[in-house]
N, C-alpha and C. Protein backbone atom coordinates (compact mmCIF):
# COMPACT_ATOMS: atom_id res chain seq x y z
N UNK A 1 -12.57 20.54 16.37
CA UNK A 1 -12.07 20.43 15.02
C UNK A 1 -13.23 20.67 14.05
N UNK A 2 -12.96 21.55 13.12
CA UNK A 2 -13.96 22.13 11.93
C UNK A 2 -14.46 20.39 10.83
N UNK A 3 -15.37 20.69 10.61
CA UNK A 3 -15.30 19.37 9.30
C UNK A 3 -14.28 19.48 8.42
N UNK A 4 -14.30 20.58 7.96
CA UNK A 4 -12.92 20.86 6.47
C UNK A 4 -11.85 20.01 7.49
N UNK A 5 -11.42 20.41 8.70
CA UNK A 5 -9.68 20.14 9.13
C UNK A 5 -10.19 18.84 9.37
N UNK A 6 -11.32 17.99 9.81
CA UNK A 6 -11.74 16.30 9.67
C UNK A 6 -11.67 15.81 8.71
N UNK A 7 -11.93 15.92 7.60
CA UNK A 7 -11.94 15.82 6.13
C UNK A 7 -10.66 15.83 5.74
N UNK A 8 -9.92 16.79 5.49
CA UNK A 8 -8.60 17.39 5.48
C UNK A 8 -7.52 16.14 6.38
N UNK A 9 -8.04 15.89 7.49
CA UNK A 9 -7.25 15.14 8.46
C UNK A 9 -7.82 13.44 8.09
N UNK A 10 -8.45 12.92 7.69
CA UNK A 10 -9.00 11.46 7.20
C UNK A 10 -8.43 11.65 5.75
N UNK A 11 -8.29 12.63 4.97
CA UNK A 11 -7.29 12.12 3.27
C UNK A 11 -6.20 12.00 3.51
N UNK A 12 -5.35 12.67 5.02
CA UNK A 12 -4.13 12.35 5.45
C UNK A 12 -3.83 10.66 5.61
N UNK A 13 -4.48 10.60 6.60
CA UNK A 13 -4.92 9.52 7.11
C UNK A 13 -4.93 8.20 5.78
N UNK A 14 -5.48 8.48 5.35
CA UNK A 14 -6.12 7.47 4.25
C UNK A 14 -4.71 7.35 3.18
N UNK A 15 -4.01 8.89 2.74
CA UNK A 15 -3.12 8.48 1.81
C UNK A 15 -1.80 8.11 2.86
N UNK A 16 -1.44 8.18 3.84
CA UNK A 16 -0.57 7.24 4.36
C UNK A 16 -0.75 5.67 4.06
N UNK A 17 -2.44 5.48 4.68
CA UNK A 17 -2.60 4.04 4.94
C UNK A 17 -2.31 3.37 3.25
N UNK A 18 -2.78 4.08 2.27
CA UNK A 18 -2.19 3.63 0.74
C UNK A 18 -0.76 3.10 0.68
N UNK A 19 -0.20 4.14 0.96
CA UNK A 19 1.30 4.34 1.32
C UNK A 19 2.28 2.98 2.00
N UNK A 20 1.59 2.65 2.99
CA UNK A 20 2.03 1.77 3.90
C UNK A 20 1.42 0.26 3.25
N UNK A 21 0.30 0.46 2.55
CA UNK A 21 -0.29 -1.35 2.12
C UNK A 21 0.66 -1.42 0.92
N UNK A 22 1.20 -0.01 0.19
CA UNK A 22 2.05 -0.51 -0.86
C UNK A 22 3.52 -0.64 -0.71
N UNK A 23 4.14 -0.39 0.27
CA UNK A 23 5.38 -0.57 0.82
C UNK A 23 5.49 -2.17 1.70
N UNK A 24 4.18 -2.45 1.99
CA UNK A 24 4.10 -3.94 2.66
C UNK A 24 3.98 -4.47 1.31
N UNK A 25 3.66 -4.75 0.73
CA UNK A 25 3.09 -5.73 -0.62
C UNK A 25 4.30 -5.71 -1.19
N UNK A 26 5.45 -4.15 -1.78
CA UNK A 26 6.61 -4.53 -1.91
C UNK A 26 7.82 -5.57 -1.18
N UNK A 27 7.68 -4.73 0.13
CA UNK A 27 8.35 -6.11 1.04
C UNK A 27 8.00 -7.63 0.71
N UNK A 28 6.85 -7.80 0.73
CA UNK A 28 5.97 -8.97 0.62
C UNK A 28 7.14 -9.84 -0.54
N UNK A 29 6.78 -8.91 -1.72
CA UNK A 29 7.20 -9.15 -2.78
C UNK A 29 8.63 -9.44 -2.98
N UNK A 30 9.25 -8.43 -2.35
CA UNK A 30 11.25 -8.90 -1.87
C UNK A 30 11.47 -9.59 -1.43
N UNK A 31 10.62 -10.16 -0.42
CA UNK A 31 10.80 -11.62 0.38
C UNK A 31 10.75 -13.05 -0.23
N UNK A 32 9.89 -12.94 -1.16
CA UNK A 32 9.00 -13.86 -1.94
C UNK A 32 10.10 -13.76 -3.50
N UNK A 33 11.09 -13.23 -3.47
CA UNK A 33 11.74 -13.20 -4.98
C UNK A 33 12.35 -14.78 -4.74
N UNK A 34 12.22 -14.62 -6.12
CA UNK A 34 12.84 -16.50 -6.60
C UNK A 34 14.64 -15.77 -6.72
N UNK A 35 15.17 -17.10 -6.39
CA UNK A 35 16.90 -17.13 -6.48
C UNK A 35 17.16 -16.68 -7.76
N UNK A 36 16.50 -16.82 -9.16
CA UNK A 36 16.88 -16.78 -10.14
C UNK A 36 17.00 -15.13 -10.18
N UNK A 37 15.77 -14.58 -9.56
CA UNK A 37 16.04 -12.97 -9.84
C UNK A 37 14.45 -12.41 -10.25
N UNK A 38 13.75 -13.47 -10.48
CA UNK A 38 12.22 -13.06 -10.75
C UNK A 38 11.61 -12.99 -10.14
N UNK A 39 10.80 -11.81 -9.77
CA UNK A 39 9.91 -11.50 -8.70
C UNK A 39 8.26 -12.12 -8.93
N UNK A 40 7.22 -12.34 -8.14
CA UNK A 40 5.91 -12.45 -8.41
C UNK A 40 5.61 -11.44 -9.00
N UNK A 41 4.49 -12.04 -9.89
CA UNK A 41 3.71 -10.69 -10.75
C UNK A 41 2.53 -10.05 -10.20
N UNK A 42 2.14 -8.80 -10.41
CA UNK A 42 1.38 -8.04 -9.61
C UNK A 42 -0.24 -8.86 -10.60
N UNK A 43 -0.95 -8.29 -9.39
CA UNK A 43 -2.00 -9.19 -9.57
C UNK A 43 -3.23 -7.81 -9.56
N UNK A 44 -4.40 -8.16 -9.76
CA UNK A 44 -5.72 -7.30 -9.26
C UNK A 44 -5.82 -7.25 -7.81
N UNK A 45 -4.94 -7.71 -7.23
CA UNK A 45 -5.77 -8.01 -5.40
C UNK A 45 -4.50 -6.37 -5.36
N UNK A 46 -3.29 -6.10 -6.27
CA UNK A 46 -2.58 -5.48 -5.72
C UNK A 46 -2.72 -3.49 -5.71
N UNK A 47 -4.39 -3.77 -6.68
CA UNK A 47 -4.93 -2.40 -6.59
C UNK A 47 -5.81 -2.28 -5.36
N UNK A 48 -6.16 -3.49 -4.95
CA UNK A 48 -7.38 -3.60 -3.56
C UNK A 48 -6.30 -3.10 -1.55
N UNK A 49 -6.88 -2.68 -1.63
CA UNK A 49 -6.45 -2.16 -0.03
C UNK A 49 -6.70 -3.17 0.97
N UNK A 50 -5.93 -3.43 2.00
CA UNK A 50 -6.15 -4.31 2.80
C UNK A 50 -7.52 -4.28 3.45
């Protein structure tokens, strides 16, 4: 494998793993809704990557 297609193949990589910490944190967040209908508020930890 060339560097470009390593390179190329780790931003894949990397924008999935984005992908997936922000689809968990949503879940997180659906789970965690109050009965009334109000969800938790997004925080600074929710720009940080696992």
């Amino acid at each position: 494998m060339k560097a470009e297609q390593q390179i190329s193949f780790l931003a894949d990589v990397l924008n999935l793993i984005r992908e997936l910490d922000t689809l968990v944190k949503d879940y997180c967040r659906y789970l965690t809704t109050d009965q009334d209908g109000s969800c938790l508020e997004k925080t600074a930890f929710d720009e940080e990557p696992f």
